[in-house]
PDB file of N, CA and C in Angstrom:
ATOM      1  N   UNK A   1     -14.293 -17.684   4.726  1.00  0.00           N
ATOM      2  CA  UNK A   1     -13.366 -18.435   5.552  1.00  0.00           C
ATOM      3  C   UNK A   1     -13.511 -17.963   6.994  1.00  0.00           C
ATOM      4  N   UNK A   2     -13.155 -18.998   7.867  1.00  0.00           N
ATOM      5  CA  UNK A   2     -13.577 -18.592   9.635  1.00  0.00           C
ATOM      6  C   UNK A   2     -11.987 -18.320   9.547  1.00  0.00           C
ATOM      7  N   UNK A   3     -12.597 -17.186  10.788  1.00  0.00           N
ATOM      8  CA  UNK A   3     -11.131 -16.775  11.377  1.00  0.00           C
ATOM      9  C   UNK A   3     -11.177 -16.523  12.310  1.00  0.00           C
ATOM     10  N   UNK A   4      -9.738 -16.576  13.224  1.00  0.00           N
ATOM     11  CA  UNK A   4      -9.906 -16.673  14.536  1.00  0.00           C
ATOM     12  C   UNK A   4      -9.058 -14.938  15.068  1.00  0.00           C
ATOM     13  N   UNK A   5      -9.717 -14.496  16.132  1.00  0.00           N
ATOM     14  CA  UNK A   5      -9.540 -13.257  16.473  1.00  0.00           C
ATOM     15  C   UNK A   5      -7.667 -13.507  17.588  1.00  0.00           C
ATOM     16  N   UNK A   6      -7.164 -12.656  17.015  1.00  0.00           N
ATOM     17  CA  UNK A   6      -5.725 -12.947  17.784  1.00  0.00           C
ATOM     18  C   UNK A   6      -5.419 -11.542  18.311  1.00  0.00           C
ATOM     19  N   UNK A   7      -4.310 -11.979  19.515  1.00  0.00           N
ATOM     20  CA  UNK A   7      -3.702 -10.647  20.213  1.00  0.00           C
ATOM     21  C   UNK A   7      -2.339 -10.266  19.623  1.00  0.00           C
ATOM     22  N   UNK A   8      -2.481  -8.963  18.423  1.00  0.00           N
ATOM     23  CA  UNK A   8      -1.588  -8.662  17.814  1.00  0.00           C
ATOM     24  C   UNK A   8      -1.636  -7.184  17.443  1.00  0.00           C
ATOM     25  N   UNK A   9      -1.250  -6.318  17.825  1.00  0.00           N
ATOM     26  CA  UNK A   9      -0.531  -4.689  17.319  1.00  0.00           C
ATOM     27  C   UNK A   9      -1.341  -4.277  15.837  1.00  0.00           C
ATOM     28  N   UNK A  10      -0.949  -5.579  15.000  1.00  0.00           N
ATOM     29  CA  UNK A  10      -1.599  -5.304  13.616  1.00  0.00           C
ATOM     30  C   UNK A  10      -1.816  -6.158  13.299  1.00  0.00           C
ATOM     31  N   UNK A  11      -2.359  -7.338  13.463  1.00  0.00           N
ATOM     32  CA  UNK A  11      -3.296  -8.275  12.953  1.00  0.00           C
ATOM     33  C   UNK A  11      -4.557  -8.529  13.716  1.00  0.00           C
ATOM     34  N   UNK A  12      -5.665  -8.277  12.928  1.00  0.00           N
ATOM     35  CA  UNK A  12      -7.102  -8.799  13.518  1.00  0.00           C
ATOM     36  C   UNK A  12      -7.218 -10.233  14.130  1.00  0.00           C
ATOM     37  N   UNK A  13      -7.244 -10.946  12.582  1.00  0.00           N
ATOM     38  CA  UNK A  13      -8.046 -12.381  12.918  1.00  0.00           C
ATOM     39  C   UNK A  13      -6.860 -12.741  11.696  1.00  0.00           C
ATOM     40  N   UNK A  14      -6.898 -14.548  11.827  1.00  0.00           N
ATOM     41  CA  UNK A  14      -6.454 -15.278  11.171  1.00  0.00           C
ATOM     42  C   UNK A  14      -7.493 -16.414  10.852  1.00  0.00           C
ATOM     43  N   UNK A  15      -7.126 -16.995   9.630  1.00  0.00           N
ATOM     44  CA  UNK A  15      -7.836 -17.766   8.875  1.00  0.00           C
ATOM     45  C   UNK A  15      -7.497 -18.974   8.639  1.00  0.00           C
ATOM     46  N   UNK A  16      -7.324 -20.118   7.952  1.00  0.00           N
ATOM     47  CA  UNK A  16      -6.630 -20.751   7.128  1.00  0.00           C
ATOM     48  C   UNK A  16      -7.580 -21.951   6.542  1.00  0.00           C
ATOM     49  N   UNK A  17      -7.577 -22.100   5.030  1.00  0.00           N
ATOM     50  CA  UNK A  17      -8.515 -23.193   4.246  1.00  0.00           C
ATOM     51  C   UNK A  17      -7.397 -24.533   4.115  1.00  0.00           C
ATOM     52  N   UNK A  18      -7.218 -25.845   4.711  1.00  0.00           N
ATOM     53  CA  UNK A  18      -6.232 -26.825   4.909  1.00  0.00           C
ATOM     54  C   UNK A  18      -6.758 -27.355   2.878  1.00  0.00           C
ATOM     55  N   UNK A  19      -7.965 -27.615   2.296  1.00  0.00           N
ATOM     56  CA  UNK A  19      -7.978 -27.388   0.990  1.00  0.00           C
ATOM     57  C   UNK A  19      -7.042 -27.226   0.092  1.00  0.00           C
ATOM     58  N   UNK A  20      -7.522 -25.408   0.247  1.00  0.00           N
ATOM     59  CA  UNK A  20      -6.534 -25.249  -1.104  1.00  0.00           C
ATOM     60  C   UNK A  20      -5.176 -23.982  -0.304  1.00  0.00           C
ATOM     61  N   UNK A  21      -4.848 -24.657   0.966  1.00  0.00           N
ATOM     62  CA  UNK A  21      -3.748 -24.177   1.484  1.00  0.00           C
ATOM     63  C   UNK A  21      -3.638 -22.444   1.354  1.00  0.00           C
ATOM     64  N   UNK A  22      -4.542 -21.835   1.605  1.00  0.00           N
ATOM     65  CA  UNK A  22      -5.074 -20.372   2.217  1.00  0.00           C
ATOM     66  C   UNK A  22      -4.984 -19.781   3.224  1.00  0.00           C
ATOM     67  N   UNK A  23      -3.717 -18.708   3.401  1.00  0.00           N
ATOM     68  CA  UNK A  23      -3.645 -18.369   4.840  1.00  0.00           C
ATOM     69  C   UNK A  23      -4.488 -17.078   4.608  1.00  0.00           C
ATOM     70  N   UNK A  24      -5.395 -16.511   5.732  1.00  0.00           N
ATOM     71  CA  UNK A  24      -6.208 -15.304   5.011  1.00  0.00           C
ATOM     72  C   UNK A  24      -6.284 -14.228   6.538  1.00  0.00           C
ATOM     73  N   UNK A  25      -5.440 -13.173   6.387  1.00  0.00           N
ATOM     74  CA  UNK A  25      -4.759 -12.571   7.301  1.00  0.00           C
ATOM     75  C   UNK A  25      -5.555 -11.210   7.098  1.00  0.00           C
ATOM     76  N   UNK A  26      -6.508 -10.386   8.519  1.00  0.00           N
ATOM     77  CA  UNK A  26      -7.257  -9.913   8.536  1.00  0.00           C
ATOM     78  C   UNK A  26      -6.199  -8.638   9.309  1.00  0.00           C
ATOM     79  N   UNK A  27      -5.575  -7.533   8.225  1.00  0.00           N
ATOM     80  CA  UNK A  27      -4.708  -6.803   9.312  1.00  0.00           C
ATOM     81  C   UNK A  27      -5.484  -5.448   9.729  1.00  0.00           C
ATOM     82  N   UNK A  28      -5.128  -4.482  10.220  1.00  0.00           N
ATOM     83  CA  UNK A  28      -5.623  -2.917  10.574  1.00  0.00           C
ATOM     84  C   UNK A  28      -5.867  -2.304   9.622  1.00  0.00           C
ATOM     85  N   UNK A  29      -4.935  -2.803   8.575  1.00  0.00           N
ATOM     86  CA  UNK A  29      -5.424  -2.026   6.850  1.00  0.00           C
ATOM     87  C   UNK A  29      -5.775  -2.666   6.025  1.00  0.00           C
ATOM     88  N   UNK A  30      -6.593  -4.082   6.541  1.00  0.00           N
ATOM     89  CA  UNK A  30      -7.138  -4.713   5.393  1.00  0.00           C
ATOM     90  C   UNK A  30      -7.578  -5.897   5.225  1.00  0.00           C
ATOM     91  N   UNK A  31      -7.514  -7.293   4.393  1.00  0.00           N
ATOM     92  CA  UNK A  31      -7.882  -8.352   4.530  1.00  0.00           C
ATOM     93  C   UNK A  31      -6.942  -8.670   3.341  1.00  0.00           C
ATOM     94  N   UNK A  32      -6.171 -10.210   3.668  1.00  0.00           N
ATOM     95  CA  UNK A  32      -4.910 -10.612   2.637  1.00  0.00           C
ATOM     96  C   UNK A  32      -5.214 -12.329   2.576  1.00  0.00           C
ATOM     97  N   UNK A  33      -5.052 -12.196   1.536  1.00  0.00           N
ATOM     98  CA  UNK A  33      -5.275 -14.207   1.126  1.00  0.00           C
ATOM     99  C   UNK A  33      -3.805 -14.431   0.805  1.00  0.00           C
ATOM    100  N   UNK A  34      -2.927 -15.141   1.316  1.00  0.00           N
ATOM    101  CA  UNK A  34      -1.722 -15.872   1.164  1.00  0.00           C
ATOM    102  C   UNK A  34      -2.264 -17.138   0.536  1.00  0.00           C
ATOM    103  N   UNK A  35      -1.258 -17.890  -0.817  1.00  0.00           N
ATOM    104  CA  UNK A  35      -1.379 -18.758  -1.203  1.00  0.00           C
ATOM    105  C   UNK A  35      -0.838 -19.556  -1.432  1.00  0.00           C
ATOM    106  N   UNK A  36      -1.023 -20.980  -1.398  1.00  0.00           N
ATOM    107  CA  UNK A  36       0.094 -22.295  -0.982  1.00  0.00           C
ATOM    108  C   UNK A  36       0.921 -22.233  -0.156  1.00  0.00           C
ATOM    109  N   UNK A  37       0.035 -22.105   1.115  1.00  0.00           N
ATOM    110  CA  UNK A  37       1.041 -22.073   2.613  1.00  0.00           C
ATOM    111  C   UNK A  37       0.958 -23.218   3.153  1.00  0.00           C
ATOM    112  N   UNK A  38       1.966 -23.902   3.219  1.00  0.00           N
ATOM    113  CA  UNK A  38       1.858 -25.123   3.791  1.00  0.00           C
ATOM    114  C   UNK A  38       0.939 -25.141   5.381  1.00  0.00           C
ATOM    115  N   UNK A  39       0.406 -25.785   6.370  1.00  0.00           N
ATOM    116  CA  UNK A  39      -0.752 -25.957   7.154  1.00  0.00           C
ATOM    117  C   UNK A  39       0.463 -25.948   8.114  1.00  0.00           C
ATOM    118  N   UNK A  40       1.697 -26.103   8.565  1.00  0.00           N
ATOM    119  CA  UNK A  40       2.655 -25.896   9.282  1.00  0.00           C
ATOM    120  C   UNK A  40       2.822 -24.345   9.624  1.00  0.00           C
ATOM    121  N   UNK A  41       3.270 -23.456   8.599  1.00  0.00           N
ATOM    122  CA  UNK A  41       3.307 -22.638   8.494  1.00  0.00           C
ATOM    123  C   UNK A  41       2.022 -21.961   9.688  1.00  0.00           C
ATOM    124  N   UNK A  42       0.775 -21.796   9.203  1.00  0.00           N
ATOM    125  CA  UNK A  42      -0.347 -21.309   9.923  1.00  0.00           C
ATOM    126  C   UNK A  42      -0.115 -22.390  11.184  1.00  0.00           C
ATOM    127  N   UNK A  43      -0.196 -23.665  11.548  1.00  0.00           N
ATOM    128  CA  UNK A  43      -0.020 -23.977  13.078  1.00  0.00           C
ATOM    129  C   UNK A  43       1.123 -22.909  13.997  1.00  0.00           C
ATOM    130  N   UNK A  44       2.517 -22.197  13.162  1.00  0.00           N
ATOM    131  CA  UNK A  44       3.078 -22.093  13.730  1.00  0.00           C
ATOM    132  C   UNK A  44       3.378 -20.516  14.172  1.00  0.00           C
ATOM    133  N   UNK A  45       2.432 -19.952  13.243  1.00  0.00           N
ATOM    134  CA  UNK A  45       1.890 -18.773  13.491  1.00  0.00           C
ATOM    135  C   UNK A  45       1.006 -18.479  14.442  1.00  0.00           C
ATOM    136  N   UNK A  46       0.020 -19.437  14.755  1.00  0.00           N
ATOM    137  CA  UNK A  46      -1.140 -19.394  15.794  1.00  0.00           C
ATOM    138  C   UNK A  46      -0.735 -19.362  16.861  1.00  0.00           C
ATOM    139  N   UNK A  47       0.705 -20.000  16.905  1.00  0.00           N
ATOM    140  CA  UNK A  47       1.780 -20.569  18.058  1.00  0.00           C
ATOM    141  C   UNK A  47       2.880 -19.395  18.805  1.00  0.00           C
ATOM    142  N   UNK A  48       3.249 -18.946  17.635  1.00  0.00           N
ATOM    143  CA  UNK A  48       4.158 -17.853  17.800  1.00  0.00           C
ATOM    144  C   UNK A  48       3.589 -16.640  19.012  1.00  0.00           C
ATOM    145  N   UNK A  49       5.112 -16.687  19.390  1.00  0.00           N
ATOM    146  CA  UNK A  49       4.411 -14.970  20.365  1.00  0.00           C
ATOM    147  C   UNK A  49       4.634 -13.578  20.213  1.00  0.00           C
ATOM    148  N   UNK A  50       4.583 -13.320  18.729  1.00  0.00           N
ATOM    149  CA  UNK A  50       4.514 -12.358  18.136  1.00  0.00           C
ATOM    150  C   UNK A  50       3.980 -12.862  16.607  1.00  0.00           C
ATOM    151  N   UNK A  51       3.037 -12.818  16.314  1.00  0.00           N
ATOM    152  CA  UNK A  51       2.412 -12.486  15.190  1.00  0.00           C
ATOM    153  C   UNK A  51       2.599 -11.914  14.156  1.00  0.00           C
ATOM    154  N   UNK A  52       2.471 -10.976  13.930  1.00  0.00           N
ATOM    155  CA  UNK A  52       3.417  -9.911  13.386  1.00  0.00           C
ATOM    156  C   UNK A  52       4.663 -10.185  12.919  1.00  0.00           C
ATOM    157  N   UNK A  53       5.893 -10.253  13.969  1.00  0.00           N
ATOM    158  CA  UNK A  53       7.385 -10.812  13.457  1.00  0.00           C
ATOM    159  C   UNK A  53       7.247 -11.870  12.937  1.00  0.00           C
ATOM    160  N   UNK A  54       5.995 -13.009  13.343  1.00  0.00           N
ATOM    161  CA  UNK A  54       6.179 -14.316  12.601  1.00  0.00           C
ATOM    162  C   UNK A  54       5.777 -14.248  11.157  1.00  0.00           C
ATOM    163  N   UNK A  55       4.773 -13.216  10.389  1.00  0.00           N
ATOM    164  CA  UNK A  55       4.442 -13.473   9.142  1.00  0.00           C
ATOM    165  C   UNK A  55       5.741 -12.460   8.950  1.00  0.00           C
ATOM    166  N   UNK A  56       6.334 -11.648   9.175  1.00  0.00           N
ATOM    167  CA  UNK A  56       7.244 -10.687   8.292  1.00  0.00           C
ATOM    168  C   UNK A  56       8.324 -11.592   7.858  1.00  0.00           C
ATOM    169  N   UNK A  57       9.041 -12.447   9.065  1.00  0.00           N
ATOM    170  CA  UNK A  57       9.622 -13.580   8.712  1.00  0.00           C
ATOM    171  C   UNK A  57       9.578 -14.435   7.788  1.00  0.00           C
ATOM    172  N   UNK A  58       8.405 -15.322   8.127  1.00  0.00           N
ATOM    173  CA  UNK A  58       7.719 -16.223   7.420  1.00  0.00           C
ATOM    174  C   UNK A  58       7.095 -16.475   6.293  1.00  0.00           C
ATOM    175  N   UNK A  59       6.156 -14.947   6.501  1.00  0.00           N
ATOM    176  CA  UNK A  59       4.957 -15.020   4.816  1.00  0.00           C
ATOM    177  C   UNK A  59       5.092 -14.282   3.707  1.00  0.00           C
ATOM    178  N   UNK A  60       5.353 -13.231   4.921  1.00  0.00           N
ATOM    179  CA  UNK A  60       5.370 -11.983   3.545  1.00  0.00           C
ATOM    180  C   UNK A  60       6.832 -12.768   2.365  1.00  0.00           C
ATOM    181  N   UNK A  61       6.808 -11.870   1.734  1.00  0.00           N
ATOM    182  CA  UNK A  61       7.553 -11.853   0.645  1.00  0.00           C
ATOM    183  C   UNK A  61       8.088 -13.286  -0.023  1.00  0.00           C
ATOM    184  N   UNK A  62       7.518 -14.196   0.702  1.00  0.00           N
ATOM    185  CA  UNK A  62       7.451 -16.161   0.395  1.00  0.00           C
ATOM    186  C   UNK A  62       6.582 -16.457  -0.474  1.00  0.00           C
ATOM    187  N   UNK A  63       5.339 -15.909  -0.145  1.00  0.00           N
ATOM    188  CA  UNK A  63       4.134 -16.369  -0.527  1.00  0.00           C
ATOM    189  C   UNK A  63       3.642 -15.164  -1.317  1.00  0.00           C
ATOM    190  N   UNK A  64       2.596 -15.541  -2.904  1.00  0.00           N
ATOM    191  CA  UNK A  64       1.991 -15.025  -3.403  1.00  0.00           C
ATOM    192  C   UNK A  64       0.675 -14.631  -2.520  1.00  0.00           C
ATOM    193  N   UNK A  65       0.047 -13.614  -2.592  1.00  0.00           N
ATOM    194  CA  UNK A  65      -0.852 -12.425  -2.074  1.00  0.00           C
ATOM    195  C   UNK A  65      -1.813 -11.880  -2.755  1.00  0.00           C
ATOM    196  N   UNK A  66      -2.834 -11.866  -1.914  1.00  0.00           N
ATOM    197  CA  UNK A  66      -4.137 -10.761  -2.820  1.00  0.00           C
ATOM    198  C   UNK A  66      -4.667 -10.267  -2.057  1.00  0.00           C
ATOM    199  N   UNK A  67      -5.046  -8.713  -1.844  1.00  0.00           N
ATOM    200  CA  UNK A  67      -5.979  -7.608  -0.913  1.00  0.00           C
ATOM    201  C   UNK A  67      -6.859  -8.247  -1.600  1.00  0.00           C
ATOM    202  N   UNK A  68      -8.149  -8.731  -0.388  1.00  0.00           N
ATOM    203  CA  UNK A  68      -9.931  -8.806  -1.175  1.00  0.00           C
ATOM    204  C   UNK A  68     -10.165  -7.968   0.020  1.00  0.00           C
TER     205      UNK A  68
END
């Protein structure tokens, strides 16, 4: 998956497959596939001006997860 390099404390790069609705979040400790994220969600993250506060908000603990 392409990802795009962002200005964030602890996130690398961001991803997202519009498919099979894949947010794929590249942090300081790792690489994370979020699953069935609506394509809103990731526009509004890309958007946000904090990164970070927007997935703690938003993703984490919403969405099912996998470290690859």
């Amino acid at each position: 998956m392409e990802r795009i390099s962002v200005d964030s404390s602890n996130l690398v790069s961001v991803g997202y497959n519009e498919e099979t609705c894949t947010l794929e979040i590249e942090f300081n400790s790792g690489l994370y596939q979020y699953f069935d994220v609506p394509s809103y969600i990731h526009e509004e993250l890309m958007n946000s001006g904090s990164k970070g506060s927007y997935l703690n908000t938003n993703v984490k603990n919403t969405y099912q997860y996998e470290k690859i």
